[in-house]
C-alpha atoms as a PDB file:
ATOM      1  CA  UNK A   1     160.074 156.543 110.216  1.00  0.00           C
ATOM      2  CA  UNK A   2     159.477 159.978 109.497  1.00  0.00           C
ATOM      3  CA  UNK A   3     158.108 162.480 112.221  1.00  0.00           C
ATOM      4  CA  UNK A   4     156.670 165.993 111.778  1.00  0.00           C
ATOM      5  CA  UNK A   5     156.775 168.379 114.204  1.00  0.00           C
ATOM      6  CA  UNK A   6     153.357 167.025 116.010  1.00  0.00           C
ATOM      7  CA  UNK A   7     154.734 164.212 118.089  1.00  0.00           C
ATOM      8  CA  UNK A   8     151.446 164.045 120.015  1.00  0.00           C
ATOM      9  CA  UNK A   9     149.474 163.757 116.974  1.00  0.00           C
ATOM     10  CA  UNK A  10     151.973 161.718 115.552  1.00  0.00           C
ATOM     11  CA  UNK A  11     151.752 159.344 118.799  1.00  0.00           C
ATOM     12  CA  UNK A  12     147.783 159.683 118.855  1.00  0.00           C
ATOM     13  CA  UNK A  13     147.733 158.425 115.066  1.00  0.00           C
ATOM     14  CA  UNK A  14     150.069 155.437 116.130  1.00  0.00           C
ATOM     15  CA  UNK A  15     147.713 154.052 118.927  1.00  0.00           C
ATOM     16  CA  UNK A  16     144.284 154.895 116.351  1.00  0.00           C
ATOM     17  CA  UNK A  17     146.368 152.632 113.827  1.00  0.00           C
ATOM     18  CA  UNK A  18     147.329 150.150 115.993  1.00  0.00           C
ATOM     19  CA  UNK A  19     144.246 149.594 117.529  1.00  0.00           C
ATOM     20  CA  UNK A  20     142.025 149.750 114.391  1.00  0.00           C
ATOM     21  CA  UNK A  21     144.393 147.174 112.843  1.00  0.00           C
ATOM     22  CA  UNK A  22     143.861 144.844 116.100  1.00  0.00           C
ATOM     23  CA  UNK A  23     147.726 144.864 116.931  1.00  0.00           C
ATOM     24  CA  UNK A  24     148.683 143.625 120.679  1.00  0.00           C
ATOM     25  CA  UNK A  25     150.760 146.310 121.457  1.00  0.00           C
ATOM     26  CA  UNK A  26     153.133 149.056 119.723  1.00  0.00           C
ATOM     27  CA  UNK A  27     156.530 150.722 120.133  1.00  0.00           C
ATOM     28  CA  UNK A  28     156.777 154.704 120.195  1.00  0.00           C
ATOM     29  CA  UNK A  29     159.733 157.025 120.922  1.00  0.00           C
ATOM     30  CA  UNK A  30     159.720 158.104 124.643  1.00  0.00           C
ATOM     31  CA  UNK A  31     158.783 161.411 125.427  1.00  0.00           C
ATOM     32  CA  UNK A  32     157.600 162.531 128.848  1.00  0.00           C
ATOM     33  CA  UNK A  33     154.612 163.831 127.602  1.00  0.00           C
ATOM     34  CA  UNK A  34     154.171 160.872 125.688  1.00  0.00           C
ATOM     35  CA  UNK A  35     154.826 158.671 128.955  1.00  0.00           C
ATOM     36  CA  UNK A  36     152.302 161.031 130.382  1.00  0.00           C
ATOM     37  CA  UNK A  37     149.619 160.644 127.988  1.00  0.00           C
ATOM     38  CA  UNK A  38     150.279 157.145 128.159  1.00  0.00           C
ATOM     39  CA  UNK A  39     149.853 157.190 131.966  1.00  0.00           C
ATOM     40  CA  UNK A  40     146.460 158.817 131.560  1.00  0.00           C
ATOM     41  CA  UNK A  41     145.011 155.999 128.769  1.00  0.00           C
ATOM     42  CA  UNK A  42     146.027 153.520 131.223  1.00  0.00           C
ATOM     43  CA  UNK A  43     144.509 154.684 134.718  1.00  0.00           C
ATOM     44  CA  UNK A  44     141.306 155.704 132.202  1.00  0.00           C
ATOM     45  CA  UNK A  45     140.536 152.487 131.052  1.00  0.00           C
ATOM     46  CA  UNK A  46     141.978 153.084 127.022  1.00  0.00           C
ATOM     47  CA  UNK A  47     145.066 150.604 127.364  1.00  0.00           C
ATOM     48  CA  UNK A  48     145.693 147.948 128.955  1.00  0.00           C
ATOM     49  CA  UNK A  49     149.312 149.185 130.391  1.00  0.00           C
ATOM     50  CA  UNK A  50     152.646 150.767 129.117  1.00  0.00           C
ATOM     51  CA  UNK A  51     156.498 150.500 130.130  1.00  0.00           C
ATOM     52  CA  UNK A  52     159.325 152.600 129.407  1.00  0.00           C
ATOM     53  CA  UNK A  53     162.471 150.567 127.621  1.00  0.00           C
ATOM     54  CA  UNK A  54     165.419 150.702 126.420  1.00  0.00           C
ATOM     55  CA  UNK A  55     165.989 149.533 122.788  1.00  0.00           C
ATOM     56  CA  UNK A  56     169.436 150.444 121.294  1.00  0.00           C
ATOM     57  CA  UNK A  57     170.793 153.079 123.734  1.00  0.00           C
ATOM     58  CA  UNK A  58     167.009 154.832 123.170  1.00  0.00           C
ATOM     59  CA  UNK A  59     164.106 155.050 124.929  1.00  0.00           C
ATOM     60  CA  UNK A  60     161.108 153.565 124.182  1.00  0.00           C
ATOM     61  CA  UNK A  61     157.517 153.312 125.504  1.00  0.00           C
ATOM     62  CA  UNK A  62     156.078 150.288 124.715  1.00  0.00           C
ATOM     63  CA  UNK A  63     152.331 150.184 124.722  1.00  0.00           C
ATOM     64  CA  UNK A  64     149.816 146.948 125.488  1.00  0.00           C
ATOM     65  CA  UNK A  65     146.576 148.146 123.569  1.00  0.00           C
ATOM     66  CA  UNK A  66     143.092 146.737 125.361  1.00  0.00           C
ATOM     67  CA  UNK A  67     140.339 145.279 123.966  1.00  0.00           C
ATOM     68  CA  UNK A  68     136.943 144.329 125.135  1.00  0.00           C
ATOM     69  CA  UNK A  69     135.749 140.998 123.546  1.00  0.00           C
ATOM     70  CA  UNK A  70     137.533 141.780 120.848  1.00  0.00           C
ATOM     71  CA  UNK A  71     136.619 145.390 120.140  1.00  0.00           C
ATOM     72  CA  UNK A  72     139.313 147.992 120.619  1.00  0.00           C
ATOM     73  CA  UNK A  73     138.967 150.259 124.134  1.00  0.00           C
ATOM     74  CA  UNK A  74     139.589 153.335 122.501  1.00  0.00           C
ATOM     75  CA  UNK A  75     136.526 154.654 119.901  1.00  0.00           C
ATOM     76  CA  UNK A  76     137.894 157.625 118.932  1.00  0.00           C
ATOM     77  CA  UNK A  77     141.070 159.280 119.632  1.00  0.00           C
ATOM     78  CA  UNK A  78     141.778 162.882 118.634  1.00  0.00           C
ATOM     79  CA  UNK A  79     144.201 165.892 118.677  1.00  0.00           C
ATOM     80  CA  UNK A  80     142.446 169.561 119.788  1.00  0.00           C
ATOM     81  CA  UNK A  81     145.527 171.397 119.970  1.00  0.00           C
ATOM     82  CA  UNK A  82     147.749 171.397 116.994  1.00  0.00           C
ATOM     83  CA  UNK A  83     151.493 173.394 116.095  1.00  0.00           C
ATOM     84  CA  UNK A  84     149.374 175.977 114.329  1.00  0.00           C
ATOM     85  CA  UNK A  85     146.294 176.494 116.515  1.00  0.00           C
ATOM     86  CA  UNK A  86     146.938 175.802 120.133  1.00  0.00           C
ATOM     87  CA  UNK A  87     143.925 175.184 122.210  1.00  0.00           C
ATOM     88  CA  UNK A  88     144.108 176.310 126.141  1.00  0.00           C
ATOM     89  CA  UNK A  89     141.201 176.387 128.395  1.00  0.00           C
ATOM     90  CA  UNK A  90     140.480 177.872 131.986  1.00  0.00           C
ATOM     91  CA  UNK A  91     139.707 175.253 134.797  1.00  0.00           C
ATOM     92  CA  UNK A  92     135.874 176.144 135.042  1.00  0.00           C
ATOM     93  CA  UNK A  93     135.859 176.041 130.985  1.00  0.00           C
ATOM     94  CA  UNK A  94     137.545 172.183 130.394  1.00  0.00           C
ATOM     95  CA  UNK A  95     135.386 170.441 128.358  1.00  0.00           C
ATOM     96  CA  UNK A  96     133.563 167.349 128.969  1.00  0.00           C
ATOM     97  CA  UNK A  97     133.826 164.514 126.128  1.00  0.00           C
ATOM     98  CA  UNK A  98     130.524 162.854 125.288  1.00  0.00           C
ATOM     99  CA  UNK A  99     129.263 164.313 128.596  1.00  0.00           C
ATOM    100  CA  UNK A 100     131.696 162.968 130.400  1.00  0.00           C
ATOM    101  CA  UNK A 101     132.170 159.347 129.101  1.00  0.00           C
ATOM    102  CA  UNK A 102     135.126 160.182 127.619  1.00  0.00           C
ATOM    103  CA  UNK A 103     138.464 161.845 128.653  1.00  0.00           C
ATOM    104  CA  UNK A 104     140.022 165.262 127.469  1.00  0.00           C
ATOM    105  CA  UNK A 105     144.042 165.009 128.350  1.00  0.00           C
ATOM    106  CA  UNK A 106     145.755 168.488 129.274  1.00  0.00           C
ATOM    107  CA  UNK A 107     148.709 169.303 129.942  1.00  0.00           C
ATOM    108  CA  UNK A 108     149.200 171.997 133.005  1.00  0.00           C
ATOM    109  CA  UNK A 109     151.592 173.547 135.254  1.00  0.00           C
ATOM    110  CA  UNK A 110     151.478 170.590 137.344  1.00  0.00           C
ATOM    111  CA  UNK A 111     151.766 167.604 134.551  1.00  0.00           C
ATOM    112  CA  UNK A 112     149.747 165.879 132.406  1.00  0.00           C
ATOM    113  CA  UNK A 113     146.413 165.469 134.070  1.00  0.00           C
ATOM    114  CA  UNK A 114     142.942 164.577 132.741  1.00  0.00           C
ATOM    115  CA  UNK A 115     139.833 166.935 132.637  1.00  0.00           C
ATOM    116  CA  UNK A 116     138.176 166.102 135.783  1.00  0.00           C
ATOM    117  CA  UNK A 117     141.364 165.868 137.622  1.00  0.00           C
ATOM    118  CA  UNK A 118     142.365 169.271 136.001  1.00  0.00           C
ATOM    119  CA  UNK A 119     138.865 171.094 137.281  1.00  0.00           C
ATOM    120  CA  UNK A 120     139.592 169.200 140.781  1.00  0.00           C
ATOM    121  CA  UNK A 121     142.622 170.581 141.583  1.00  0.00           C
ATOM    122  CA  UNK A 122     141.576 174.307 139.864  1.00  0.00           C
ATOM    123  CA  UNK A 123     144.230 174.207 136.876  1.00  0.00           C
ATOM    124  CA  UNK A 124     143.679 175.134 133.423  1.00  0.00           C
ATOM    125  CA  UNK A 125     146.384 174.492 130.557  1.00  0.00           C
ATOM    126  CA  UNK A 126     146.244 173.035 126.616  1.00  0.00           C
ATOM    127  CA  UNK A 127     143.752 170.999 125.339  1.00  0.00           C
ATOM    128  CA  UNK A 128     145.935 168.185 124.057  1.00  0.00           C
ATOM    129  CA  UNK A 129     143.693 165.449 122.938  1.00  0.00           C
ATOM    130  CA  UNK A 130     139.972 163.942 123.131  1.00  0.00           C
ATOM    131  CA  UNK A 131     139.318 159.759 123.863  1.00  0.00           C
ATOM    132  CA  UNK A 132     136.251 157.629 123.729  1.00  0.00           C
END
């Protein structure tokens, strides 16, 4: 498996493959910001749950993908910040996704959050992904 120095967009490609390809669940390295992100999908609706294992001395986050009568939870899933253009925004300036029917992820001074929660508790921080 090869890795590039993106292991968010790496991770975010993973779950778009998986789920476009209709697998049950998939196996990613553990991060804590993956774990995070991971948290976030799940309390949002976009997977169905996640669990932190260990596989060969390594930890690994094992994902259950959802699906709703067959059709994959998770439209679209994309990276806004990248390695070469980083993308931080101000509590009051978070953006909404499809007017709020989707989810932007951050990560802030206190954790991984998503955007409402972010604008909730007044915290602004990088603009790590968009789902719908």
């Amino acid at each position: 498996m090869s890795s590039s120095n993106d292991t968010i967009g790496d991770f975010l490609t993973s779950i778009r493959n998986a789920s476009k390809a209709q697998k049950p669940s998939l196996s990613v390295q553990w991060s804590r910001l993956r774990e995070g992100v991971a948290r976030i999908l799940t309390e949002s609706g976009y997977l169905a749950g996640f669990r932190k294992v260990e596989r060969d001395d390594k930890p690994v986050l094992e994902l259950t993908l959802k699906y709703v009568s067959g059709v994959p939870a998770i439209t679209s899933i994309e990276r806004v910040s990248t390695p070469g253009r980083r993308v931080y925004a101000g509590y009051s300036a978070v953006p909404k996704v499809i007017g709020g029917m989707g989810v932007s992820i951050l990560t802030t001074s206190r954790g991984v959050m998503t955007d409402s929660e972010a604008r909730r508790q007044k915290v602004g921080g990088e603009l790590l992904a968009k789902v719908w």
